[in-house]
C-alpha atoms as a PDB file:
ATOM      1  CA  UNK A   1     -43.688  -8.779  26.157  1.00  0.00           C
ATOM      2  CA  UNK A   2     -42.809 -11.340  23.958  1.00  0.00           C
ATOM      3  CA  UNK A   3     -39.559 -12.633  22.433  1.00  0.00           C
ATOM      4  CA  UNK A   4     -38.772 -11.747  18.709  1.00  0.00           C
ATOM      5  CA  UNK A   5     -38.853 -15.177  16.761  1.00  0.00           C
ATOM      6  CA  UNK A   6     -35.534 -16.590  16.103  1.00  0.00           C
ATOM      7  CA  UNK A   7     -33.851 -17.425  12.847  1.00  0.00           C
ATOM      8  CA  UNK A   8     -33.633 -21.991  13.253  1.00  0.00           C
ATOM      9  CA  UNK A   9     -32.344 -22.099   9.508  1.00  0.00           C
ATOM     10  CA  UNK A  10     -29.615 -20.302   7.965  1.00  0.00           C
ATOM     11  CA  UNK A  11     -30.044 -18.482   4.583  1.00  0.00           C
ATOM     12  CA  UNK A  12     -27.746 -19.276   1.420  1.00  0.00           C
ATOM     13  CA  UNK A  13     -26.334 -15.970   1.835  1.00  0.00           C
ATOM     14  CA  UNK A  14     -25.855 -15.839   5.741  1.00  0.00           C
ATOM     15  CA  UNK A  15     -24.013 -18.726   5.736  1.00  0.00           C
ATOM     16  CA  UNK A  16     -21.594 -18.012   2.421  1.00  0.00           C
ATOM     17  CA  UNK A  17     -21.511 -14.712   4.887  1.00  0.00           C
ATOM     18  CA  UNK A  18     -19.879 -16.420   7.817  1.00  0.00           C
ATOM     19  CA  UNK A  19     -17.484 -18.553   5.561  1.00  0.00           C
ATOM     20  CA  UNK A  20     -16.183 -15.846   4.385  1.00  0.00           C
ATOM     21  CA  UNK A  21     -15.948 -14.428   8.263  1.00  0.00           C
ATOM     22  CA  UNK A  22     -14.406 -17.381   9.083  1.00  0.00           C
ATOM     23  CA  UNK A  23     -11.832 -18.090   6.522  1.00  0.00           C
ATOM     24  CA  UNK A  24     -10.840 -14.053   7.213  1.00  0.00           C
ATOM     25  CA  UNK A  25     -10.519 -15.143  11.347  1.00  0.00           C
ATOM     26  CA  UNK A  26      -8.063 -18.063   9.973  1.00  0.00           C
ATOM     27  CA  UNK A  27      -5.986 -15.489   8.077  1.00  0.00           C
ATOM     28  CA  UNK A  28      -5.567 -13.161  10.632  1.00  0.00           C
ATOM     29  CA  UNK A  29      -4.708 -15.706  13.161  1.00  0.00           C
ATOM     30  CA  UNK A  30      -2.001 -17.049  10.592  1.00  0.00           C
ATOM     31  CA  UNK A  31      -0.848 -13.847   9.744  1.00  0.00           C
ATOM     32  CA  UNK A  32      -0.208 -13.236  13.615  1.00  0.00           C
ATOM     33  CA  UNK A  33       1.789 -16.624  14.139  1.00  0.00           C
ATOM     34  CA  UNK A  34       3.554 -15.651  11.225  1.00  0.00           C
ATOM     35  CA  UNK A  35       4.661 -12.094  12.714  1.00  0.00           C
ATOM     36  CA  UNK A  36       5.000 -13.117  16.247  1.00  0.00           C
ATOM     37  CA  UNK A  37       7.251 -11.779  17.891  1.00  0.00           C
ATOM     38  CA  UNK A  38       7.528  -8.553  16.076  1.00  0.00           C
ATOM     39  CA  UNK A  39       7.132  -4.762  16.878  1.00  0.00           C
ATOM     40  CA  UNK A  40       5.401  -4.351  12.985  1.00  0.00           C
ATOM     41  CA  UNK A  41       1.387  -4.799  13.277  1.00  0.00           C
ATOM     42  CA  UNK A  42       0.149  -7.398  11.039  1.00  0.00           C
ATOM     43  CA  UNK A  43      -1.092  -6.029   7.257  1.00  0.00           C
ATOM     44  CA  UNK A  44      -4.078  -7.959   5.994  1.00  0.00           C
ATOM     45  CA  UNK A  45      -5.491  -7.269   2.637  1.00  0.00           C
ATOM     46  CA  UNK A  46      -8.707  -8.802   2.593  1.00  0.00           C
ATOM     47  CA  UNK A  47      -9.522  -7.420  -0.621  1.00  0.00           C
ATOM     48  CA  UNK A  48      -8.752  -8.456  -4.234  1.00  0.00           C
ATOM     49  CA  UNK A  49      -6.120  -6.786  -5.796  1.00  0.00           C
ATOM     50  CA  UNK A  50      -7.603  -3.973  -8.309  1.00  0.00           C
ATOM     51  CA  UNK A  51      -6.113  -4.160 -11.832  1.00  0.00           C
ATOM     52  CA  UNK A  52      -3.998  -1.116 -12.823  1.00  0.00           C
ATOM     53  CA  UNK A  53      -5.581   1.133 -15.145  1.00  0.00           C
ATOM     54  CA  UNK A  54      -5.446   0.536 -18.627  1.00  0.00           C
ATOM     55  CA  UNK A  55      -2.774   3.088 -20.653  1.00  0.00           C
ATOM     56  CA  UNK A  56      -4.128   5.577 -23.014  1.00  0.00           C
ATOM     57  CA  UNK A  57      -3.170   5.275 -26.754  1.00  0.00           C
ATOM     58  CA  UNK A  58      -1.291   7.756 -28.637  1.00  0.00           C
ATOM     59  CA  UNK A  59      -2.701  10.388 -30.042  1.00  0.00           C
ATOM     60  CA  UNK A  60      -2.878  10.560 -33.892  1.00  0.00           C
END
């Protein structure tokens, strides 16, 4: 059998892909220094906050 060929070069995307990974690991680890010791689990957002919905005008 043989092997199946192995990435040598990261893409563009793969690596924007494990910043982002990474910089997620760093704020979970702060998060948990942050909470330790505590009986609460930690609450990580990782996503960006969605605007509130825009208010309907009066009616004429």
């Amino acid at each position: 059998m043989t092997k199946p060929a192995t990435q040598k070069h990261q893409t563009p995307a793969s690596r924007e892909q494990q910043r982002k990974d990474e910089l997620i690991e760093r704020e979970l680890d702060e998060a948990l220094k942050e909470t330790f010791p505590a009986s609460d689990p930690v609450a990580v957002d990782t996503h960006a906050p969605r605007r509130p919905a825009p208010e309907p005008k009066p009616a004429k």
